[in-house]
C-alpha atoms as a PDB file:
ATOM      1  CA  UNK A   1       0.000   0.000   0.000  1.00  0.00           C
ATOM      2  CA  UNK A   2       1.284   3.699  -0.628  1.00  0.00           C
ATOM      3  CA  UNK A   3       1.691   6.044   2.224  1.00  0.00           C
ATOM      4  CA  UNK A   4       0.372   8.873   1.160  1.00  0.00           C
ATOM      5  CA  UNK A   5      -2.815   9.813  -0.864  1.00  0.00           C
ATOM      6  CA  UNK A   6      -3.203  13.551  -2.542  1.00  0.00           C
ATOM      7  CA  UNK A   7      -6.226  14.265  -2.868  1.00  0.00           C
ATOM      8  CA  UNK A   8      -8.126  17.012  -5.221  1.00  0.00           C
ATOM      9  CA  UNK A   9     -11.752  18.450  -4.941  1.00  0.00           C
ATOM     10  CA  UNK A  10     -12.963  19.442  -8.296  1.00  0.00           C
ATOM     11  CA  UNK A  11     -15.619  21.645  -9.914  1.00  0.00           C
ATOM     12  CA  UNK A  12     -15.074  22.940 -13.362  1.00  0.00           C
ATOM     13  CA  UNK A  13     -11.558  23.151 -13.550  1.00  0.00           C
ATOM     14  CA  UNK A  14     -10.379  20.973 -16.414  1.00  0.00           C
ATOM     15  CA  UNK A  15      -8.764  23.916 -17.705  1.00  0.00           C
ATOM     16  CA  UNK A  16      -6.372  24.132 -15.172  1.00  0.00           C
ATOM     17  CA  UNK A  17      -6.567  20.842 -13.748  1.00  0.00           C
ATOM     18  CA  UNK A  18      -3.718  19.303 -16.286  1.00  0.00           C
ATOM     19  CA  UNK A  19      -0.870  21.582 -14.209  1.00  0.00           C
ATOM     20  CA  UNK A  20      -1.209  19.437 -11.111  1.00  0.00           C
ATOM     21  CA  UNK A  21      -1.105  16.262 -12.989  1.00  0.00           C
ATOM     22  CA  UNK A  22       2.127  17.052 -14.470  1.00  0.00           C
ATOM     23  CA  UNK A  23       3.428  18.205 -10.665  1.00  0.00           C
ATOM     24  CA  UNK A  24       2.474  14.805  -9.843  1.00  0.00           C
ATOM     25  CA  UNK A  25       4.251  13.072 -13.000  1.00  0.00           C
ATOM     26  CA  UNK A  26       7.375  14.661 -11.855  1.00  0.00           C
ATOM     27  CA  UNK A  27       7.421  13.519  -8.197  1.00  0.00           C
ATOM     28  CA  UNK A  28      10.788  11.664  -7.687  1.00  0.00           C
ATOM     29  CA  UNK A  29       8.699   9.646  -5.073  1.00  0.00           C
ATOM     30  CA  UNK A  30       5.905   7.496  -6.093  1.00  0.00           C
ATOM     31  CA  UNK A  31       4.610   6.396  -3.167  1.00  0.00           C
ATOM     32  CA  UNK A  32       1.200   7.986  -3.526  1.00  0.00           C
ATOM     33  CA  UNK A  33      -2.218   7.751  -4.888  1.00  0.00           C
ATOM     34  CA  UNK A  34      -3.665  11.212  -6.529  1.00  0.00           C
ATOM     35  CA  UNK A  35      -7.799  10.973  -5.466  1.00  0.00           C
ATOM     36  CA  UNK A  36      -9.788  13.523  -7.370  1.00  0.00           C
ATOM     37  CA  UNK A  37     -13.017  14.148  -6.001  1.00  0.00           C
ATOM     38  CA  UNK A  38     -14.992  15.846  -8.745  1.00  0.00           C
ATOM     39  CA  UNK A  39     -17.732  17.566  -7.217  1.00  0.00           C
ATOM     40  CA  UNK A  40     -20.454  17.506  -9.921  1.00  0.00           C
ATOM     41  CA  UNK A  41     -18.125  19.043 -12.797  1.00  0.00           C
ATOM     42  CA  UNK A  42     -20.247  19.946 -16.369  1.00  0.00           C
ATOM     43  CA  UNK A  43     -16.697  20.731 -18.002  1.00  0.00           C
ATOM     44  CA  UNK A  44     -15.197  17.624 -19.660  1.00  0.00           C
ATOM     45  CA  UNK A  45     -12.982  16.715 -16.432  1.00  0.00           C
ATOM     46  CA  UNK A  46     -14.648  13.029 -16.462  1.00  0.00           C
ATOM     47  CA  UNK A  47     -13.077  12.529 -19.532  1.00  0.00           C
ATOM     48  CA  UNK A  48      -9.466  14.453 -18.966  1.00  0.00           C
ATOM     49  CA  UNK A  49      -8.766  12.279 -16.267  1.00  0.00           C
ATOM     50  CA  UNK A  50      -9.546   9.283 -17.876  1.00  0.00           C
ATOM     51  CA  UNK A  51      -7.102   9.698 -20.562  1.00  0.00           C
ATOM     52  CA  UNK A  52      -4.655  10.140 -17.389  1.00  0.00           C
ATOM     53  CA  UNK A  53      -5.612   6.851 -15.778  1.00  0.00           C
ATOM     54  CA  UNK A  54      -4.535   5.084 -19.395  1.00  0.00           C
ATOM     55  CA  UNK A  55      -1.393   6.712 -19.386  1.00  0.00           C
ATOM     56  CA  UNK A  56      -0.754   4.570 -15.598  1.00  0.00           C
ATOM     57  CA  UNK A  57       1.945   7.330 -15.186  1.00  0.00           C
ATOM     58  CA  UNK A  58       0.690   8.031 -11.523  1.00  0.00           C
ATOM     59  CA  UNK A  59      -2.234   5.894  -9.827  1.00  0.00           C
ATOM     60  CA  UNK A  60      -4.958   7.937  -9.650  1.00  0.00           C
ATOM     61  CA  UNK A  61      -8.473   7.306  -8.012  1.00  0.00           C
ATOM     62  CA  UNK A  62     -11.444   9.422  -9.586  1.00  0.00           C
ATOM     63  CA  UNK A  63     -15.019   9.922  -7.919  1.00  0.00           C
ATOM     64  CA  UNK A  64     -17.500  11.708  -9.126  1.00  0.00           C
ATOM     65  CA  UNK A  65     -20.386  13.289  -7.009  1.00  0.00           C
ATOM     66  CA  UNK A  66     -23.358  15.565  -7.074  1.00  0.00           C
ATOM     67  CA  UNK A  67     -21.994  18.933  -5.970  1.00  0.00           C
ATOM     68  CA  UNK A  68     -21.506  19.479  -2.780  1.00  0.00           C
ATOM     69  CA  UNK A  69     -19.079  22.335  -1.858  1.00  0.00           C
ATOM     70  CA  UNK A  70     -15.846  21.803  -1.026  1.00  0.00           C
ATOM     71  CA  UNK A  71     -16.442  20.449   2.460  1.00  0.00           C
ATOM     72  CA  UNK A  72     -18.484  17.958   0.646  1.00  0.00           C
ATOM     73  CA  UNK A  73     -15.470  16.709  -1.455  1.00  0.00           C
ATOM     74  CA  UNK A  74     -13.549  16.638   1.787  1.00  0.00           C
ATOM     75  CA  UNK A  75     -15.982  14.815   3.229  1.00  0.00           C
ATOM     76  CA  UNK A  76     -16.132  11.806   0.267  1.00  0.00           C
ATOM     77  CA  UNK A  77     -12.406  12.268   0.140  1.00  0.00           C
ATOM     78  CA  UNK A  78     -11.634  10.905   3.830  1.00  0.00           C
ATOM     79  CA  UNK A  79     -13.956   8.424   3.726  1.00  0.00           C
ATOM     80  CA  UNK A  80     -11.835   6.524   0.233  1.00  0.00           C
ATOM     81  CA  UNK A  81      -8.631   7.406   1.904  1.00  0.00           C
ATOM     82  CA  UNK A  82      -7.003   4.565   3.242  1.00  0.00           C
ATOM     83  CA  UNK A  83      -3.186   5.724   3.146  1.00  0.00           C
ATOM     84  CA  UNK A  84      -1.713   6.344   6.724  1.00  0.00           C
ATOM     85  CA  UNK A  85      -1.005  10.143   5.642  1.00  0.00           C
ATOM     86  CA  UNK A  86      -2.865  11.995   2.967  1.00  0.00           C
ATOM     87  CA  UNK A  87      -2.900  15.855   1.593  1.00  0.00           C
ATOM     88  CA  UNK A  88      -5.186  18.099   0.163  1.00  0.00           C
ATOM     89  CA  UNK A  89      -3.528  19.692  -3.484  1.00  0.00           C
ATOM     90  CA  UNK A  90      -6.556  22.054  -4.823  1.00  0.00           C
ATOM     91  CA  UNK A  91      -7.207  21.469  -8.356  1.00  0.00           C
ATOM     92  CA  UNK A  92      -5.465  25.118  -9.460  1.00  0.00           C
ATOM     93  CA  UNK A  93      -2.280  24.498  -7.542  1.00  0.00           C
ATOM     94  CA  UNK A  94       0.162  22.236  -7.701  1.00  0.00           C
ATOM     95  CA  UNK A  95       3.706  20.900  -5.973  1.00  0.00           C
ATOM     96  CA  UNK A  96       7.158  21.475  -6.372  1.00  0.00           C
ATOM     97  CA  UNK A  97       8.651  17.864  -7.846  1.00  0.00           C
ATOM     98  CA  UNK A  98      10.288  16.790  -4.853  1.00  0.00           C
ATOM     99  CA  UNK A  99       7.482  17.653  -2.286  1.00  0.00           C
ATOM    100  CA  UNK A 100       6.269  14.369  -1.909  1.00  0.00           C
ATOM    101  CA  UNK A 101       9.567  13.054  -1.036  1.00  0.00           C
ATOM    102  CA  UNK A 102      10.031  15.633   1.350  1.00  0.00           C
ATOM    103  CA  UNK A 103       7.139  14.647   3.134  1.00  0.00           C
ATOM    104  CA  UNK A 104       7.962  11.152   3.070  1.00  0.00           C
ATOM    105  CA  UNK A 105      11.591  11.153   4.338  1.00  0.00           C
ATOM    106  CA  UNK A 106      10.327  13.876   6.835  1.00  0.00           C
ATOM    107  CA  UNK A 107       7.234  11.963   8.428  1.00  0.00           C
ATOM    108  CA  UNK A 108       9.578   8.725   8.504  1.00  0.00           C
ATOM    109  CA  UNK A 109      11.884  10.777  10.739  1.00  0.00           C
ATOM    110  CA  UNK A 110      10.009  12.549  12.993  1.00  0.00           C
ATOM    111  CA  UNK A 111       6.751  11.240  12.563  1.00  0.00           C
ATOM    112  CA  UNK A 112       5.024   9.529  15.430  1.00  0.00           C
ATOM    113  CA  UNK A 113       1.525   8.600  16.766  1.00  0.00           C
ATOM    114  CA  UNK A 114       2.068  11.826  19.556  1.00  0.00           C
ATOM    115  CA  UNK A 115       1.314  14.444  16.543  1.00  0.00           C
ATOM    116  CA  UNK A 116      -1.659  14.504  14.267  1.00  0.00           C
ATOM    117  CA  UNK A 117       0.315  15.571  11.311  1.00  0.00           C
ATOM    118  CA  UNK A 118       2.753  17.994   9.693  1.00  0.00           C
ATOM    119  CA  UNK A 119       2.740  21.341   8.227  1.00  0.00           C
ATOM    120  CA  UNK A 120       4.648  22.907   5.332  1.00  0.00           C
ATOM    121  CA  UNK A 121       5.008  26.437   3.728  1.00  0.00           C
ATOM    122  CA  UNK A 122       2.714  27.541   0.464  1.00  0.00           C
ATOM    123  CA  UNK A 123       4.785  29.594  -2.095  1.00  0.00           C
ATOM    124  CA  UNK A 124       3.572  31.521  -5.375  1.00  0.00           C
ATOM    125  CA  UNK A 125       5.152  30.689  -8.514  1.00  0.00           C
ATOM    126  CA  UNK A 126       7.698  32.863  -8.413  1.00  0.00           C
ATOM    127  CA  UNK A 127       9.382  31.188  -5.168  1.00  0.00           C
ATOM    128  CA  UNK A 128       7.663  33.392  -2.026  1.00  0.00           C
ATOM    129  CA  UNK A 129       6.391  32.246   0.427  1.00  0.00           C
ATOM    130  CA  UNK A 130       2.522  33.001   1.222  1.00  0.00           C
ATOM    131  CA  UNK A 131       2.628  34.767   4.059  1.00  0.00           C
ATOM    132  CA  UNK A 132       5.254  34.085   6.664  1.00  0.00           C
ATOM    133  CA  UNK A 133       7.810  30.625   7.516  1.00  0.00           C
ATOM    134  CA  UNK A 134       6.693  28.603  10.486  1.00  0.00           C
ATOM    135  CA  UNK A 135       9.137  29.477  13.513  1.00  0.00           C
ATOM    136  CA  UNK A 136      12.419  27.982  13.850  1.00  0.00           C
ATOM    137  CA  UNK A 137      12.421  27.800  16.972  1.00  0.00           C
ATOM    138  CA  UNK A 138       9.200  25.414  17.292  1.00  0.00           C
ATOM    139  CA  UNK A 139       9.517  21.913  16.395  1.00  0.00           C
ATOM    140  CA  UNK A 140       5.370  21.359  16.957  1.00  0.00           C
ATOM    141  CA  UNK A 141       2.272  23.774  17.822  1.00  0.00           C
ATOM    142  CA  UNK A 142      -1.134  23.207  17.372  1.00  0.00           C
ATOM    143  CA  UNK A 143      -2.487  24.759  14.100  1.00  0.00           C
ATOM    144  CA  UNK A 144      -4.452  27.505  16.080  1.00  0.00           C
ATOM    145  CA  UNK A 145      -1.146  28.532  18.005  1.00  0.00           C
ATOM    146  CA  UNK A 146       0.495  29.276  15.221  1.00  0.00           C
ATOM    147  CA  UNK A 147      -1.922  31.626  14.014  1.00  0.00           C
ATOM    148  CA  UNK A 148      -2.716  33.245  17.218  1.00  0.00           C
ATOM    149  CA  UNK A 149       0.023  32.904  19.082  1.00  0.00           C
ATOM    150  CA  UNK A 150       2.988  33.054  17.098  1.00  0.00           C
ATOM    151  CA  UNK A 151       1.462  35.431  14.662  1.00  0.00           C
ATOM    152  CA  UNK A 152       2.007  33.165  11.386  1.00  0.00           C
ATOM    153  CA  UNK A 153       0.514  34.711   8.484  1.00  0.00           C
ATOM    154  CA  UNK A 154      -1.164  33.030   4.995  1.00  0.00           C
ATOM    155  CA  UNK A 155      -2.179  29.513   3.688  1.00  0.00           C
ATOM    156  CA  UNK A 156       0.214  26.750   4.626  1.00  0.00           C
ATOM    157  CA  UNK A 157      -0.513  23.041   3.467  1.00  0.00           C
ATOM    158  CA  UNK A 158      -0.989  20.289   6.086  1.00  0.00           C
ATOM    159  CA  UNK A 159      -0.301  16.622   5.681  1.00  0.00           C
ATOM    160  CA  UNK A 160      -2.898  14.708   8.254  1.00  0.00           C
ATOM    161  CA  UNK A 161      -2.630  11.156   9.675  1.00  0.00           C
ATOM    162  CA  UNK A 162      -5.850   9.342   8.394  1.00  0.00           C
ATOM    163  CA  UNK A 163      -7.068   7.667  10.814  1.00  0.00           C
ATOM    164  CA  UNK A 164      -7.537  11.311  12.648  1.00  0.00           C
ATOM    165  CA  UNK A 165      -8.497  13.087  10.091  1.00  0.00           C
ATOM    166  CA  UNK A 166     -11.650  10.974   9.077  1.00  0.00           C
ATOM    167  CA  UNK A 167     -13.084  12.176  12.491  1.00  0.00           C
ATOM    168  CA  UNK A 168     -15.630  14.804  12.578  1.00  0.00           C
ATOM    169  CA  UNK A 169     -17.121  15.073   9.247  1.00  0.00           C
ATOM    170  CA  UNK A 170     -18.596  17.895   7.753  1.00  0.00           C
ATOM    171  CA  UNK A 171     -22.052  18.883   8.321  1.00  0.00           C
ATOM    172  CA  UNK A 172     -24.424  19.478   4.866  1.00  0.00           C
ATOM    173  CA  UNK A 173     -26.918  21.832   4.923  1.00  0.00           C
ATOM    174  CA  UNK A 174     -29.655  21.565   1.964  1.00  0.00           C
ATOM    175  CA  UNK A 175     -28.923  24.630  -0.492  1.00  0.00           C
ATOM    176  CA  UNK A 176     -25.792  25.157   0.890  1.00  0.00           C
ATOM    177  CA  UNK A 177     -22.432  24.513  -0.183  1.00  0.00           C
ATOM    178  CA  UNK A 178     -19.635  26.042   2.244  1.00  0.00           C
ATOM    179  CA  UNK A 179     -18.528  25.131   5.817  1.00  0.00           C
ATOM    180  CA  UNK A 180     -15.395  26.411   6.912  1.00  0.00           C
ATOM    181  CA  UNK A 181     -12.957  23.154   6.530  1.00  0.00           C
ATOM    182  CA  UNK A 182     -10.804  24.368   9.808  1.00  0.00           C
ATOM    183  CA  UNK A 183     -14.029  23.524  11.925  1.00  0.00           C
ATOM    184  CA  UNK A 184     -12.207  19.978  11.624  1.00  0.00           C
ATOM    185  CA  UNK A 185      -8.155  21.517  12.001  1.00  0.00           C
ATOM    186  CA  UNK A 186      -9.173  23.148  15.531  1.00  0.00           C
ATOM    187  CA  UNK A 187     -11.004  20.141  16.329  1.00  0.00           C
ATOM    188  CA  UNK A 188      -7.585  17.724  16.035  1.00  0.00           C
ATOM    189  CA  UNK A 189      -5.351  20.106  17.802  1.00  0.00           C
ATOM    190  CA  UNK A 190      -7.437  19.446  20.683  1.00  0.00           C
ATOM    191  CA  UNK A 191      -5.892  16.040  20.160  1.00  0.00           C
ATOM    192  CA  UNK A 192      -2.526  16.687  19.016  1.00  0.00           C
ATOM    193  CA  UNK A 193      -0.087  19.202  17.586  1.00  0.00           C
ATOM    194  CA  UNK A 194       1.639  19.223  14.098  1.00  0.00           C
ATOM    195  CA  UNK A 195       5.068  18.869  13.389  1.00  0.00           C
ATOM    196  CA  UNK A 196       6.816  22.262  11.352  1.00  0.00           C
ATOM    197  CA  UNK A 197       8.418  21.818   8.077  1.00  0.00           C
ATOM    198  CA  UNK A 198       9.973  24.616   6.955  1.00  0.00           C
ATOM    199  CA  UNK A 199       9.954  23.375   3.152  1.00  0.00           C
ATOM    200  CA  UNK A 200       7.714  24.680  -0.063  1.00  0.00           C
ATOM    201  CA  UNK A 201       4.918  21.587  -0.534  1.00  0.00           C
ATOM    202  CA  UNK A 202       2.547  23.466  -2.730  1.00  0.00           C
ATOM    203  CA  UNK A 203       2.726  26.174  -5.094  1.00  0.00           C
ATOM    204  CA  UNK A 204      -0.727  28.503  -5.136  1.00  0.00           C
ATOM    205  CA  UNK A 205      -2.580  30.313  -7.864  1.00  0.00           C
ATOM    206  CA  UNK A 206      -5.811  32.058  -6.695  1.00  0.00           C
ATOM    207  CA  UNK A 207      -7.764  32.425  -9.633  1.00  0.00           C
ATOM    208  CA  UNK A 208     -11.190  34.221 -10.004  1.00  0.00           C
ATOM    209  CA  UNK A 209     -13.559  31.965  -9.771  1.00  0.00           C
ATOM    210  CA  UNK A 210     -12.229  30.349  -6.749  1.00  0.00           C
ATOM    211  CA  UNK A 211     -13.700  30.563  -3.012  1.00  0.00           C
ATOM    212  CA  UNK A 212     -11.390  32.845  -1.531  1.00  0.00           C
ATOM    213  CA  UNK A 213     -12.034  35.034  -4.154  1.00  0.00           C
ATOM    214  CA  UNK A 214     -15.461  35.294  -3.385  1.00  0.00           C
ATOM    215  CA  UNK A 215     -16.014  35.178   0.632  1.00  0.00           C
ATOM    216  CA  UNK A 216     -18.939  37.839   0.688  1.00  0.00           C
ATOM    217  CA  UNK A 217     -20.907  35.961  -1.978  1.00  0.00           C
ATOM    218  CA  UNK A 218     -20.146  32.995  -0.027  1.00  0.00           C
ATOM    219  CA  UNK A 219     -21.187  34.523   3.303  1.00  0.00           C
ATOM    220  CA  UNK A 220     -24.345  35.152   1.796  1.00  0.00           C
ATOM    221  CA  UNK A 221     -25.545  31.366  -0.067  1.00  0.00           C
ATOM    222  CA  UNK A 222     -24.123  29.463   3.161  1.00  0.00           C
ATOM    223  CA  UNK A 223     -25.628  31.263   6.345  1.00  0.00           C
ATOM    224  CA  UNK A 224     -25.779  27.761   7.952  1.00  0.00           C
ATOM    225  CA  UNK A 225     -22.365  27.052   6.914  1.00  0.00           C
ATOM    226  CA  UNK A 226     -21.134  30.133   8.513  1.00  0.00           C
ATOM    227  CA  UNK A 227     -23.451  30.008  11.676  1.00  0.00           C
ATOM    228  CA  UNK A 228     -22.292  26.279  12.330  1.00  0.00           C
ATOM    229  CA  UNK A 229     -18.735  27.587  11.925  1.00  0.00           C
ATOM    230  CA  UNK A 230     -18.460  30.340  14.104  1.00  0.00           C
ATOM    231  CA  UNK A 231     -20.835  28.171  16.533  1.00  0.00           C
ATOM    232  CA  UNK A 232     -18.290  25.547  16.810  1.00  0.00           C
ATOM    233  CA  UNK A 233     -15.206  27.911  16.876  1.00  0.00           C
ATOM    234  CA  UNK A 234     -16.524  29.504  20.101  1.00  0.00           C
ATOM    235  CA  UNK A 235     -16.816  26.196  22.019  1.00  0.00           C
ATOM    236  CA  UNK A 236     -13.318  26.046  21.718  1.00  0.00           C
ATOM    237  CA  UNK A 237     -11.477  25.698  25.008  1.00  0.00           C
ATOM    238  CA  UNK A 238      -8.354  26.959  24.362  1.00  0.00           C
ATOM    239  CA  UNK A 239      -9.377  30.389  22.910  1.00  0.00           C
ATOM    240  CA  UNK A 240      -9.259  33.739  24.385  1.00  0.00           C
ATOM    241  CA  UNK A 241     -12.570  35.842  24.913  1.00  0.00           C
ATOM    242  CA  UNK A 242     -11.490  38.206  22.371  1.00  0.00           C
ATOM    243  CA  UNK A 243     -11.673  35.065  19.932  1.00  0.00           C
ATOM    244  CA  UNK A 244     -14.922  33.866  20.928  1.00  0.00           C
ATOM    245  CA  UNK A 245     -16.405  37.516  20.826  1.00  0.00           C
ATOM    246  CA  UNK A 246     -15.380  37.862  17.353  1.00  0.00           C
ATOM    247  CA  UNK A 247     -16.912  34.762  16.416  1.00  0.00           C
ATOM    248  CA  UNK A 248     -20.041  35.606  17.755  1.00  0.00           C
ATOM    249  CA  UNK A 249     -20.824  38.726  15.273  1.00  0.00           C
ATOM    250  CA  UNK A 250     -19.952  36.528  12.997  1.00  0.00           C
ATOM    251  CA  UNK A 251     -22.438  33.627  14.247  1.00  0.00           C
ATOM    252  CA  UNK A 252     -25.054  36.596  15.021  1.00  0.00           C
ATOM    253  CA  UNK A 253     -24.690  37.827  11.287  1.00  0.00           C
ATOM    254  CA  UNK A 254     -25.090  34.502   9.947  1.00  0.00           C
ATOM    255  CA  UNK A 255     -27.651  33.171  11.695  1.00  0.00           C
ATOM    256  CA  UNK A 256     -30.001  36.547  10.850  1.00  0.00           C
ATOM    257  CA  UNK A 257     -29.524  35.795   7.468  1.00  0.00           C
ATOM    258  CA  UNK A 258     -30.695  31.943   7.680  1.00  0.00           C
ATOM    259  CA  UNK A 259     -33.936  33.729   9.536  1.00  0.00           C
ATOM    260  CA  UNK A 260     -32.791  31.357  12.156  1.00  0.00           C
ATOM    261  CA  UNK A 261     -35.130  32.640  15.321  1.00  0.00           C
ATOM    262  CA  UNK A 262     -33.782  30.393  17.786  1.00  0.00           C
ATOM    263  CA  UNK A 263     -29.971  31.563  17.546  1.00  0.00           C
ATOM    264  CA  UNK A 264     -29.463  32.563  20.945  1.00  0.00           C
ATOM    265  CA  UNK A 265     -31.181  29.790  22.471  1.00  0.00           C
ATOM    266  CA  UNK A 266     -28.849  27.648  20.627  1.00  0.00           C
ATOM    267  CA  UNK A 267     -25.736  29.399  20.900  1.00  0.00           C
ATOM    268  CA  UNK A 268     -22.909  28.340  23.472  1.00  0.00           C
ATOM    269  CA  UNK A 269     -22.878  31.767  25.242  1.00  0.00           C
ATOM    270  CA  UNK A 270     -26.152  33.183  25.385  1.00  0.00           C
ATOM    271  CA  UNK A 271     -24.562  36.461  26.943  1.00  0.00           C
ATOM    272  CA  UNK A 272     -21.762  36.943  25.124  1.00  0.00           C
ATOM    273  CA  UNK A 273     -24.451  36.629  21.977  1.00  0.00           C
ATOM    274  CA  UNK A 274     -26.455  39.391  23.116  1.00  0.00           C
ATOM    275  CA  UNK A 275     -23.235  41.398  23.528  1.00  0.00           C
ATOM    276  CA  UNK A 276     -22.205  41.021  20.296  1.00  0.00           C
ATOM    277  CA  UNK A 277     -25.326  41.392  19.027  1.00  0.00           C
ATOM    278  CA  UNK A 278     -25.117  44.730  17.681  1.00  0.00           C
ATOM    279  CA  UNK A 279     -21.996  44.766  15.536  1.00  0.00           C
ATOM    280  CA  UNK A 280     -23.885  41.055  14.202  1.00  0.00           C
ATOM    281  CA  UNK A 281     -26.279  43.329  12.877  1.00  0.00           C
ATOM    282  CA  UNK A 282     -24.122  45.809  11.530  1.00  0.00           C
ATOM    283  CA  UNK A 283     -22.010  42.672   9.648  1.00  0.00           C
ATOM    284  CA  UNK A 284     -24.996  41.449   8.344  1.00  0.00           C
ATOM    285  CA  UNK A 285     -26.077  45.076   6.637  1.00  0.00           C
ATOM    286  CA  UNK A 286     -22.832  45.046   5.212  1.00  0.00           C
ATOM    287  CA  UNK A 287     -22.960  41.848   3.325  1.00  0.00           C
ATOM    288  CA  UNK A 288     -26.625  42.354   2.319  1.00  0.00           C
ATOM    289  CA  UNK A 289     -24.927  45.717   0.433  1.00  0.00           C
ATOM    290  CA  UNK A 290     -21.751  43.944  -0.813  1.00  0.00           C
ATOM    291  CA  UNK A 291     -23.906  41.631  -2.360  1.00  0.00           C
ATOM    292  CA  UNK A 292     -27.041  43.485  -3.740  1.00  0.00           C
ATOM    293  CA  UNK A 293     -26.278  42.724  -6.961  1.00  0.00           C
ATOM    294  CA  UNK A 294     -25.668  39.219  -7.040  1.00  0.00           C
END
């Protein structure tokens, strides 16, 4: 069995699709399985990758699904991963060719059943790093630390154990097609904390049409999403007030938009709800304008 599985959601993106396949041609480590997860694609994807799967120059696994959202494909991803590590390569991005066996020799050095993972750096193509490196100093931190404590900035690409990350699968709400995919991050570092890899493991291209191009329209098609997201994010116990208060106008905003009456009842903090209540309100003005002409 391989020990790793990459794994692609999909919607619509055969026209871009073809640049991570290569990536994964050139890997001078074959020991992985590329799973795409095409989440209800009307382009001709179906039929790109199966002219890849003749060629046998990588094994690849392909699923297709009504859509879902990306959570969705996450969702059918885990549960048709059965390699102890696996990694999430988004269909317009792709990895430098010796990432994989980066990850590999790393994990086989360090790795251990105390961490739930690792974490590497994103670059552009030009070389940069997105954001900030991880700090030197740290050998392991949870993945919230290093955004809130140690002040890391910008998308870095994680590498989970399996058999963890197939725990707490994404909720689907009918008509909706977003839920914030660290809902399940936040919930493993209660567990355990990730190892740092200072190396490049992806290279990122935000185009147009994807979702973090497009957060306010988002915002507005997934109030369930959202509400469930912030929801969860303020039951966490190792997060400040300040956190959980921000979360909360956020939860408030969303929930007025799914005309969701029972909100506060069902919230985790009725009184920090009602505090927050007013700048909720304010939020969710602001995304009914962003978004009056969609």
């Amino acid at each position: 069995m391989k020990t790793l599985t990459v794994f692609t959601p999909t919607y619509n993106r055969a026209y871009c699709l073809s640049k991570c396949y290569e990536s994964l041609k050139r890997q001078s480590s074959k020991d992985f399985i590329w799973l795409i997860i095409d989440d209800g694609s009307t382009d001709n994807t179906a039929e790109l990758v199966g002219k890849w799967i003749l060629e046998e120059s990588i094994e690849i696994t392909y699923i297709k699904q009504e859509n879902q959202g990306m959570h969705g494909a996450h969702n059918t991803a885990y549960e048709n991963i059965n390699t102890e590590l696996n990694v999430c390569i988004d269909s317009d991005d792709y990895m430098p060719d010796d990432a994989i066996e980066k990850i590999l020799n790393f994990w086989g050095r360090y790795g251990s059943a105390k961490v739930s993972g690792l974490i590497g750096l994103d670059s552009d193509k030009n070389g940069q790093i997105i954001g900030t490196k991880l700090p030197k100093e740290l050998k392991e931190s949870t993945l919230f630390d290093l955004y809130n404590k140690y002040a890391v900035k910008g998308d870095k690409k994680i590498v989970y154990r399996t058999e963890l990350i197939k725990k707490y699968p994404y909720p689907l709400f009918k008509g909706e097609n977003y839920v914030g995919l660290a809902y399940k991050y936040y919930k493993l570092d209660q567990e355990y904390p990730l190892l740092l890899m200072n190396e490049i493991l992806c290279i990122v291209e935000y185009l147009p049409d994807g979702s973090s191009m497009n957060m306010y329209k988002q915002y507005k098609k997934n109030p369930n999403g959202f509400a469930f997201y912030r929801k969860e994010l303020m039951k966490l116990p190792y997060t400040s007030t300040s956190f959980k208060f921000k979360q909360a106008i956020h939860y408030v905003s969303s929930s007025i938009l799914a005309n969701n009456k029972n909100f506060i009842r069902e919230a985790p903090s009725k009184l920090l709800i009602l505090l927050a209540y007013p700048l909720g309100l304010i939020l969710y003005v602001l995304v009914i304008l962003k978004t009056k002409a969609t």
